[in-house]
N, C-alpha and C. Protein backbone atom coordinates (compact mmCIF):
# COMPACT_ATOMS: atom_id res chain seq x y z
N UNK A 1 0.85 -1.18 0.00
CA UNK A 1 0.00 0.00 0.00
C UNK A 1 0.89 1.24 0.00
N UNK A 2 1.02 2.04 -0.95
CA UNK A 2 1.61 2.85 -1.14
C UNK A 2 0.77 4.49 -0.68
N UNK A 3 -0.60 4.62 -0.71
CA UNK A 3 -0.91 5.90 -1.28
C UNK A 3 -2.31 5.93 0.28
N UNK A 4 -2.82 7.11 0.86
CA UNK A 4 -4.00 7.18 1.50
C UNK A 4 -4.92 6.15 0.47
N UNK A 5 -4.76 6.57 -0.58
CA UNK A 5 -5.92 5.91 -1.62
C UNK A 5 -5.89 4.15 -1.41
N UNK A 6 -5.13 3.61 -0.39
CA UNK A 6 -5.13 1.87 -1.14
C UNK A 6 -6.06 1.92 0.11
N UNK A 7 -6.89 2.43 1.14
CA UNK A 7 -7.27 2.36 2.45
C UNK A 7 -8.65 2.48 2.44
N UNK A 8 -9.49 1.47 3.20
CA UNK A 8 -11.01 2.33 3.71
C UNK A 8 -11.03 2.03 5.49
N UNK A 9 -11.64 2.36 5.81
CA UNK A 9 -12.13 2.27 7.37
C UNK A 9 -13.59 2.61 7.18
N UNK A 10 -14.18 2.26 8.64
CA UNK A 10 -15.48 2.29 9.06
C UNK A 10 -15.98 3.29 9.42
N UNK A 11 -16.60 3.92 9.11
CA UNK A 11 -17.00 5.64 10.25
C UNK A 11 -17.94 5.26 10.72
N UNK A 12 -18.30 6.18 12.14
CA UNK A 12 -18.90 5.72 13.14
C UNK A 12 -20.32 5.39 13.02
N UNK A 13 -21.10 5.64 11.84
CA UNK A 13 -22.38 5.42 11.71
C UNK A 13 -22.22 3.82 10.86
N UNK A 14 -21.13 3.39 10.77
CA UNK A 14 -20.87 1.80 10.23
C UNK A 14 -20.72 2.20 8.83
N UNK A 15 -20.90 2.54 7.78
CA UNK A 15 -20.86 3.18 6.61
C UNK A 15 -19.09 3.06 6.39
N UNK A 16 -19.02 2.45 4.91
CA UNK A 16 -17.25 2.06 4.80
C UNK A 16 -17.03 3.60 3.96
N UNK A 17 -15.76 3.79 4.48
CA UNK A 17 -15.09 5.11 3.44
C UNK A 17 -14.21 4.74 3.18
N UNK A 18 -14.28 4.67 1.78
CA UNK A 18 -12.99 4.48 0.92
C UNK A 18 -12.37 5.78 0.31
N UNK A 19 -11.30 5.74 1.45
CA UNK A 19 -10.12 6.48 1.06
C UNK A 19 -9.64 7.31 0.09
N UNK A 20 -10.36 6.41 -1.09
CA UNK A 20 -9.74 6.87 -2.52
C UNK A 20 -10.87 8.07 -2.66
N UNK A 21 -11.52 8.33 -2.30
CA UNK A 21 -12.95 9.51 -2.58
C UNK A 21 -12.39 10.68 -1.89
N UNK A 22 -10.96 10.55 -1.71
CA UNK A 22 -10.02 11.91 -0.79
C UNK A 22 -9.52 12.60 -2.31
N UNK A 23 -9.16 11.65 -3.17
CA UNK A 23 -8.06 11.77 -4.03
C UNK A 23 -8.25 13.29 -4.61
N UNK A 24 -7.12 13.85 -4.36
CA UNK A 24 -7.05 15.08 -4.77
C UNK A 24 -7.79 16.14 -3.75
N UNK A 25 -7.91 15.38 -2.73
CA UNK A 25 -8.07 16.76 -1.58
C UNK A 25 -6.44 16.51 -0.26
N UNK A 26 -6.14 17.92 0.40
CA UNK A 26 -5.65 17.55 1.08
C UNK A 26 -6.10 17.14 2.70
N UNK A 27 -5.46 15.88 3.52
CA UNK A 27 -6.02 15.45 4.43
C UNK A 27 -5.15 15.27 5.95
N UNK A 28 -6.03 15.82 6.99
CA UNK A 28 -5.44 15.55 8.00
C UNK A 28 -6.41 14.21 9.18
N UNK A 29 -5.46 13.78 9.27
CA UNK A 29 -5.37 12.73 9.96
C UNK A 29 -4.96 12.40 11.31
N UNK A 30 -6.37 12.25 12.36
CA UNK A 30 -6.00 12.57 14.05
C UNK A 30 -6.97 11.63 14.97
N UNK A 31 -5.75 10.99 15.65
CA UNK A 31 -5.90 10.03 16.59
C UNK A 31 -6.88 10.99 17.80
N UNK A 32 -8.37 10.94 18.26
CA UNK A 32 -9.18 11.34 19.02
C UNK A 32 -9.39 10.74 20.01
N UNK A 33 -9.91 11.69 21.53
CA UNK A 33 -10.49 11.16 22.37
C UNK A 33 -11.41 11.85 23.14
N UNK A 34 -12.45 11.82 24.03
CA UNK A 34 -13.39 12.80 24.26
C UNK A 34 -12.32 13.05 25.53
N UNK A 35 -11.85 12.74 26.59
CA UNK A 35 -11.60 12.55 27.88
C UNK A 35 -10.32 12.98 27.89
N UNK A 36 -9.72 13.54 27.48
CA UNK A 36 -8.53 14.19 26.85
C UNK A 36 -8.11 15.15 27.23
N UNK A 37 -6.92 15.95 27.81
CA UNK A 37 -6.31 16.84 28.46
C UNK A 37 -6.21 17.63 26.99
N UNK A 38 -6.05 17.17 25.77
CA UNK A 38 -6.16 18.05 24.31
C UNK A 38 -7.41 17.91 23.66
N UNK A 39 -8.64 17.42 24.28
CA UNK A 39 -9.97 17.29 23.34
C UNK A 39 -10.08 18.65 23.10
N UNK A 40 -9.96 19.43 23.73
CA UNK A 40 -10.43 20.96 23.09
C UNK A 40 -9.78 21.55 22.11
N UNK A 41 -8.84 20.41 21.56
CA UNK A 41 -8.19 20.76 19.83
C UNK A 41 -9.35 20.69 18.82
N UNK A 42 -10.56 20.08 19.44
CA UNK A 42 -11.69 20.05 18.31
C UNK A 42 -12.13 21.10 17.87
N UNK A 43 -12.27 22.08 18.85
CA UNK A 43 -12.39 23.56 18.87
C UNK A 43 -11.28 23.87 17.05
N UNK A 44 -10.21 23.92 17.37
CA UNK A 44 -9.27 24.12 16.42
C UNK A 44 -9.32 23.75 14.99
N UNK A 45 -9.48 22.17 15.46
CA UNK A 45 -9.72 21.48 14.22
C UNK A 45 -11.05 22.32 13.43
N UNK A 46 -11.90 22.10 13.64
CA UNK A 46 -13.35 22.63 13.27
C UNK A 46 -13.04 23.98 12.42
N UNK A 47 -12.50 24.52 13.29
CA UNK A 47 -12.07 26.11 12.42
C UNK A 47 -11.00 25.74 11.43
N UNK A 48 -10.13 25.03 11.30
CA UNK A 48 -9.30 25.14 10.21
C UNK A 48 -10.34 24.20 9.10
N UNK A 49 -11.02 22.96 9.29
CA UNK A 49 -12.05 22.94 8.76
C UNK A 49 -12.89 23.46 7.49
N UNK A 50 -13.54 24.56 8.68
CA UNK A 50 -14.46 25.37 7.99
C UNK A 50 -13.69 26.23 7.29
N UNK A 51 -12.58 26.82 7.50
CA UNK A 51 -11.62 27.86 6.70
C UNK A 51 -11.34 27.51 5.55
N UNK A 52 -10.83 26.21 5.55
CA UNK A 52 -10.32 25.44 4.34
C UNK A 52 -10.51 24.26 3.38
N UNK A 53 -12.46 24.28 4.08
CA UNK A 53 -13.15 23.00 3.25
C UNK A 53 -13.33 23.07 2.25
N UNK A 54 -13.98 24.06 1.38
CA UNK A 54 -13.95 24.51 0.37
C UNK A 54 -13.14 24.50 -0.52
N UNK A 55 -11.78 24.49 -0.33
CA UNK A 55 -10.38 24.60 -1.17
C UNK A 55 -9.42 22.98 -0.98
N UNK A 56 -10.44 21.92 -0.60
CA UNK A 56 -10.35 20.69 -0.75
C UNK A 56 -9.58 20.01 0.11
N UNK A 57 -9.40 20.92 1.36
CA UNK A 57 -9.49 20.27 3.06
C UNK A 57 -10.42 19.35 3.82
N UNK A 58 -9.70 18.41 4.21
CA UNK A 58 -10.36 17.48 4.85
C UNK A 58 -9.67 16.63 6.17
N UNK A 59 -10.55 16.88 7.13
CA UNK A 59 -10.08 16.42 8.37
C UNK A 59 -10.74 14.66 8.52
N UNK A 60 -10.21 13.51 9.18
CA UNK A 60 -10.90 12.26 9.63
C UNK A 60 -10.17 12.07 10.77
N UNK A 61 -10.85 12.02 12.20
CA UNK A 61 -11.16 11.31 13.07
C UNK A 61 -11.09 10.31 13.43
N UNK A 62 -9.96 9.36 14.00
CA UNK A 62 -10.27 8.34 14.49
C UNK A 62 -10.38 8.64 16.05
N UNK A 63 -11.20 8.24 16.62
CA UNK A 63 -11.49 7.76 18.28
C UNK A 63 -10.87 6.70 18.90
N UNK A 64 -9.83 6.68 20.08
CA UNK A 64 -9.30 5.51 20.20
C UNK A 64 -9.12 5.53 21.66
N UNK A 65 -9.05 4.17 22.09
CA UNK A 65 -9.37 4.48 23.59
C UNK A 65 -7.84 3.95 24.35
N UNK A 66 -6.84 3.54 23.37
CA UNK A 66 -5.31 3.26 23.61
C UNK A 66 -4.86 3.92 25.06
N UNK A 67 -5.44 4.94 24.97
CA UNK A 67 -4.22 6.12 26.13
C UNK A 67 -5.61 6.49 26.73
N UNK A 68 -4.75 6.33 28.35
CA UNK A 68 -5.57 6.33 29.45
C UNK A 68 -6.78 5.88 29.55
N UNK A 69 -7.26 4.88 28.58
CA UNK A 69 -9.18 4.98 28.28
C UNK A 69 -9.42 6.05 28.35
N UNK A 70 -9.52 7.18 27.63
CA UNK A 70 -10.07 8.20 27.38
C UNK A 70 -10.74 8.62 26.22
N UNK A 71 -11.43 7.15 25.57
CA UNK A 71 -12.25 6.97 24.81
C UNK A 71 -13.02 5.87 24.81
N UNK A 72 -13.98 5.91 26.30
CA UNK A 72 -14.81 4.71 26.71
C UNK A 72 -16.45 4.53 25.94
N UNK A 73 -16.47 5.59 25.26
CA UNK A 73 -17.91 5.60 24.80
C UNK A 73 -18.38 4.89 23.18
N UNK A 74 -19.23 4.33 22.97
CA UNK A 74 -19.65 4.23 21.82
C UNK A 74 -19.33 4.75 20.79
N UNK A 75 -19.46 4.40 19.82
CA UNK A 75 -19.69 5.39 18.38
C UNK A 75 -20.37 6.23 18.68
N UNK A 76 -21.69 6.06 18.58
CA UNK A 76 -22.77 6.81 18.60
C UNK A 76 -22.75 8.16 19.88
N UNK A 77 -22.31 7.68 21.17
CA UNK A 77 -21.80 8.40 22.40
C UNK A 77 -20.54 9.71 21.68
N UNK A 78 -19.75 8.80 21.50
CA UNK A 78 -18.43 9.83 20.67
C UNK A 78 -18.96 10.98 19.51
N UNK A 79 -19.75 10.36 18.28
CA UNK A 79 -20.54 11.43 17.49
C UNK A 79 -21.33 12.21 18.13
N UNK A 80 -22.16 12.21 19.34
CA UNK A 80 -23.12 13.26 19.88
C UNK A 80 -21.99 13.96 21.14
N UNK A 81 -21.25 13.43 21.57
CA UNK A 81 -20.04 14.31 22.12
C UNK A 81 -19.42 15.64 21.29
N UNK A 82 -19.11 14.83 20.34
CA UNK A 82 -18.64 15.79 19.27
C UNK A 82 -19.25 16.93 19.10
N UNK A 83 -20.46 16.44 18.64
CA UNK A 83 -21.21 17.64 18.13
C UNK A 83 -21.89 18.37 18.79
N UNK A 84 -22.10 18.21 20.81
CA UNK A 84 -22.55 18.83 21.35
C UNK A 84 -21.93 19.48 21.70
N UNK A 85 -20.61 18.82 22.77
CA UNK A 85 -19.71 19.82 22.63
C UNK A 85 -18.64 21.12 21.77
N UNK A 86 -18.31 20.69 20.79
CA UNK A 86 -17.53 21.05 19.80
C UNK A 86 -18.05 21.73 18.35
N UNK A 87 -19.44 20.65 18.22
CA UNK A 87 -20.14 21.48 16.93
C UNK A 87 -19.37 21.16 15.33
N UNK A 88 -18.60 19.46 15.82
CA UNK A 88 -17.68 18.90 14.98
C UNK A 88 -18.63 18.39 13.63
N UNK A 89 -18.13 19.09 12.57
CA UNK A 89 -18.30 18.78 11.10
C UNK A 89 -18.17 17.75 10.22
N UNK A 90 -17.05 17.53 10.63
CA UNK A 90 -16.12 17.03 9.78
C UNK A 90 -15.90 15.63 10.57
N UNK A 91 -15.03 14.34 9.43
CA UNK A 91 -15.76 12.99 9.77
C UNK A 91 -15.04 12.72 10.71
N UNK A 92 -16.08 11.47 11.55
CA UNK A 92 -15.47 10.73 12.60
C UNK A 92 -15.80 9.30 12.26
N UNK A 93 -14.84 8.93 12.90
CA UNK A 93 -14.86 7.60 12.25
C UNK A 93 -15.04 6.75 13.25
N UNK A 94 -15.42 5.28 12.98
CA UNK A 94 -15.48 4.11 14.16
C UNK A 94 -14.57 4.10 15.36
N UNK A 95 -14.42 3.59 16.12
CA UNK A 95 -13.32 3.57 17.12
C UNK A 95 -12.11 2.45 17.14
N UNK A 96 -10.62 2.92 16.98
CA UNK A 96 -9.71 2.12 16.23
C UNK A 96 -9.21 1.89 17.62
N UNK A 97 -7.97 0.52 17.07
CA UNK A 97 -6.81 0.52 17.51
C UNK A 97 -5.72 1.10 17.07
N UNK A 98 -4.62 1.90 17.71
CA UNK A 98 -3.54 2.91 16.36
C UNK A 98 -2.34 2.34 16.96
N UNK A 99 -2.00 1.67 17.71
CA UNK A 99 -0.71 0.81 18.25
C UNK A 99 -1.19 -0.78 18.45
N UNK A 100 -0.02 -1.67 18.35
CA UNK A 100 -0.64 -3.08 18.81
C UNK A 100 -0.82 -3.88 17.80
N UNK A 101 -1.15 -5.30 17.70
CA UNK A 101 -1.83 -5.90 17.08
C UNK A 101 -2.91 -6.33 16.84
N UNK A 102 -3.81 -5.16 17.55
CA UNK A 102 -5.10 -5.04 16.46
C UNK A 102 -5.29 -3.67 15.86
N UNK A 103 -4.05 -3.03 15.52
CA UNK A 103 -3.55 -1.46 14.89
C UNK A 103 -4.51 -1.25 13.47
N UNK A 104 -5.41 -0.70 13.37
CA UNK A 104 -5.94 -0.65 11.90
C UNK A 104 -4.85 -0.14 11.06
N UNK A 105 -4.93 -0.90 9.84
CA UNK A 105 -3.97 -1.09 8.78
C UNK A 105 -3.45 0.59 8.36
N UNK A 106 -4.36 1.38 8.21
CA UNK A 106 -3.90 2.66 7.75
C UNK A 106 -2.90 3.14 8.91
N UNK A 107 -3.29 3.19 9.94
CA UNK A 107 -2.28 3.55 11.14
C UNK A 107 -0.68 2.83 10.96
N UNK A 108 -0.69 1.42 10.52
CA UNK A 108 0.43 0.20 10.46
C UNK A 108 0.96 1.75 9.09
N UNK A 109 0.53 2.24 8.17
CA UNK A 109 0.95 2.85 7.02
C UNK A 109 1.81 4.03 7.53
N UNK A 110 0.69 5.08 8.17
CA UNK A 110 0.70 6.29 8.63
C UNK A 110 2.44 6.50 9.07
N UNK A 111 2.79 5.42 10.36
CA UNK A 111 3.07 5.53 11.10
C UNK A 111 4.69 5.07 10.45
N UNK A 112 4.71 3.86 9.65
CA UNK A 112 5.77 3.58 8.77
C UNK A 112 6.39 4.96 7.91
N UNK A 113 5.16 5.86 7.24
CA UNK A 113 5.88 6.64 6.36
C UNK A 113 6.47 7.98 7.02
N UNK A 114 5.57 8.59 8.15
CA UNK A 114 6.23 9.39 9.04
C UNK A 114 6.51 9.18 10.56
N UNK A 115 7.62 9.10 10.89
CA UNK A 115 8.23 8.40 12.28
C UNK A 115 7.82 9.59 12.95
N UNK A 116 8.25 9.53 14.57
CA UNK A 116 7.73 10.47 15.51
C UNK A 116 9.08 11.29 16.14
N UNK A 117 9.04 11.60 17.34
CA UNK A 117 10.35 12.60 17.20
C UNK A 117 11.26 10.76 17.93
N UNK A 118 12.44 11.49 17.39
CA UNK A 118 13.22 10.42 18.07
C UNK A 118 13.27 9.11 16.85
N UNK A 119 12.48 9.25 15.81
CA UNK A 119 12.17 8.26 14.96
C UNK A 119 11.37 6.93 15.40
N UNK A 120 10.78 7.20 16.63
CA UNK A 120 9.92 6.39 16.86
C UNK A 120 8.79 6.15 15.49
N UNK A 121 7.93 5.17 16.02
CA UNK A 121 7.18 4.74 15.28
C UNK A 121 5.83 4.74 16.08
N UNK A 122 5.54 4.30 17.14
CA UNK A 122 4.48 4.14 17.53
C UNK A 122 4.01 5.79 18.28
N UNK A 123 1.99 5.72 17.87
CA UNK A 123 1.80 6.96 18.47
C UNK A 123 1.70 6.80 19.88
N UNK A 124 2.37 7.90 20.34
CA UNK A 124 2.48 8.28 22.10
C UNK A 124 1.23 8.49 22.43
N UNK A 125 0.31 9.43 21.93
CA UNK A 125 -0.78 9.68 23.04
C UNK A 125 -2.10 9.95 21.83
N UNK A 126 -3.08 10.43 22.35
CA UNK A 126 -4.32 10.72 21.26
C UNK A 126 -3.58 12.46 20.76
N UNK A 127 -4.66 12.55 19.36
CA UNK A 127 -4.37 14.02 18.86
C UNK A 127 -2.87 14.27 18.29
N UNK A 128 -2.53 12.92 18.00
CA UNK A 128 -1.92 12.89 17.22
C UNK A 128 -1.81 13.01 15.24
N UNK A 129 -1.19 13.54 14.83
CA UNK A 129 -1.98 14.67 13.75
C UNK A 129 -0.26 13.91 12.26
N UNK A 130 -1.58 13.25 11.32
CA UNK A 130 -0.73 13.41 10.22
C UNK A 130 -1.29 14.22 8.98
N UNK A 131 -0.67 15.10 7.70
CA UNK A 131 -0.98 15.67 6.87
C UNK A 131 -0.86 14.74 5.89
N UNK A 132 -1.97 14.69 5.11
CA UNK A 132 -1.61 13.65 3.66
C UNK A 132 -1.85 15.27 2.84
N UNK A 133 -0.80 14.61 1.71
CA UNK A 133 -0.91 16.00 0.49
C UNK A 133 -2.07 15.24 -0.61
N UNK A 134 -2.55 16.11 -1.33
CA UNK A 134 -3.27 15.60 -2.37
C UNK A 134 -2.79 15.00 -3.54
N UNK A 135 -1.51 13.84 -3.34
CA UNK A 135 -1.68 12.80 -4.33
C UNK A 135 -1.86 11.37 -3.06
N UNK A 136 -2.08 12.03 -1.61
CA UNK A 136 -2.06 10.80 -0.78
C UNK A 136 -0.77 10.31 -0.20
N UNK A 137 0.12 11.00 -0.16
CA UNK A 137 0.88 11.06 0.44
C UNK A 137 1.28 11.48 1.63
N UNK A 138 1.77 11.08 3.14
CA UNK A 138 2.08 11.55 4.56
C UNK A 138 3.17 13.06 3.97
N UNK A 139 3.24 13.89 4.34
CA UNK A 139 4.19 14.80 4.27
C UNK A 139 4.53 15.66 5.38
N UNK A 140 3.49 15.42 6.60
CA UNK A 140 3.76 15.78 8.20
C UNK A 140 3.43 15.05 9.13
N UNK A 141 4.24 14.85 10.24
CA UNK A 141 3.71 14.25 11.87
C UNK A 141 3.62 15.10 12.64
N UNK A 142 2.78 15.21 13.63
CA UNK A 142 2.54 16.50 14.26
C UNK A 142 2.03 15.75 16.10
N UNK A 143 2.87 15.97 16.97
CA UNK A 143 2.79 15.80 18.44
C UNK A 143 1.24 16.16 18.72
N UNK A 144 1.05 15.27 20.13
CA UNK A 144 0.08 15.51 20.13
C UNK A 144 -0.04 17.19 20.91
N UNK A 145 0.67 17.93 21.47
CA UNK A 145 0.92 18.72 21.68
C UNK A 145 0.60 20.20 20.74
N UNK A 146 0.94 19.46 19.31
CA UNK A 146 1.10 20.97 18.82
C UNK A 146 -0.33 21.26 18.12
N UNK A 147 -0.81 22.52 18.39
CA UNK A 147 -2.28 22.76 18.20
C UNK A 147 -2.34 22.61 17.31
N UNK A 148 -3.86 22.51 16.62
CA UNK A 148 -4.00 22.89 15.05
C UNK A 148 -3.73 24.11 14.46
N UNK A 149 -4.03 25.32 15.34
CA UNK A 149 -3.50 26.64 14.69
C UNK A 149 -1.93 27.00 14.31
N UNK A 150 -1.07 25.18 15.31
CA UNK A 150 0.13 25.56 14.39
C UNK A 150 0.24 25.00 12.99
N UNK A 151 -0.40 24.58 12.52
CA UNK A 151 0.23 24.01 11.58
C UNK A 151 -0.61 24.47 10.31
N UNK A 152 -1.38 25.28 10.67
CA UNK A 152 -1.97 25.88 9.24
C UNK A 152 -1.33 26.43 8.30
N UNK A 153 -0.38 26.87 8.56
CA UNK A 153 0.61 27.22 7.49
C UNK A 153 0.87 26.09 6.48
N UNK A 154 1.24 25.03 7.11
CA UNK A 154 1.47 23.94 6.30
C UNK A 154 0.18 23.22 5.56
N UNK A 155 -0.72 23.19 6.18
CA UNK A 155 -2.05 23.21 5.63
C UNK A 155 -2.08 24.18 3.97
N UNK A 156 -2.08 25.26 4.52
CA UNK A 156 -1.83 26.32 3.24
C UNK A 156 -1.42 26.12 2.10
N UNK A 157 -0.33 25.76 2.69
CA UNK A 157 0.90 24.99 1.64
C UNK A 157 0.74 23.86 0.79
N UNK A 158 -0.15 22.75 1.36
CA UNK A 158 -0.18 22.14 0.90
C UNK A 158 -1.33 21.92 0.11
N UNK A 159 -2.30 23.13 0.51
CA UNK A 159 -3.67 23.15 -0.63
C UNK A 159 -2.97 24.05 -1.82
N UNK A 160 -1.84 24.32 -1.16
CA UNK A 160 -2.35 25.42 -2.86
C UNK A 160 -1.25 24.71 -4.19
């Protein structure tokens, strides 16, 4: 698997998304959790979002309950979280594994093409943030630390 495009996953209403229906938008890619010392990056996310949906930005959501269980709820629980709190748009997807051996396959990808600091491989914590460019390619890793308002620049960059 070379490309975002060889990938689908489940989003949280069970409905398969195939990957390839990105092609030619650019995409960010973030390990979620409601219970989260960084859930209020949704706030963030949402606005870069709405800023840059139009010009073929696209955010996906995975929910994962890896770190600390701080993603104990349902699908369905996690989507009305979202959107009550946050007013989240943009997709969320089923609830993964992103380390381990039951790691959903795109994560096994993600994580191969951009290492973490130190050249690790495995993700440290939720809100962890990769950029695919629009031929589907990883071209950033981003801590779970660093907000979304940093990295809009690169966002920028990579829509235009």
């Amino acid at each position: 698997m070379n490309t975002l495009y060889d990938f689908s996953a489940a989003k949280a209403d069970g409905a398969t998304l195939e990957l390839s229906s990105l092609k030619g938008k650019t995409v960010l890619i973030v390990n979620v959790a409601s219970n989260c010392g960084f859930t209020p990056q949704y706030n963030g996310l949402e606005k870069l979002y709405q800023t840059y949906k139009k010009q073929g930005f696209e955010i996906i959501a995975f929910p994962c309950n890896q770190f600390g269980h701080q993603e104990p709820g349902s699908n369905k629980e996690i989507i009305s979280f979202c959107q009550l709190n946050y007013d989240v748009s943009f997709t969320i997807m089923s609830k993964i594994d992103v380390n381990g051996s039951h790691e959903h396959p795109l994560y096994t990808w993600l994580k191969k093409e951009k290492r973490g600091v130190l050249g690790s491989q495995n993700i440290k914590w939720n809100f962890t943030k990769f950029l695919i460019n629009r031929q589907g390619e990883v071209i950033k890793r981003y801590a779970p630390v660093t907000k979304p308002e940093q990295i809009e620049t690169d966002i920028k960059e990579a829509l235009s």
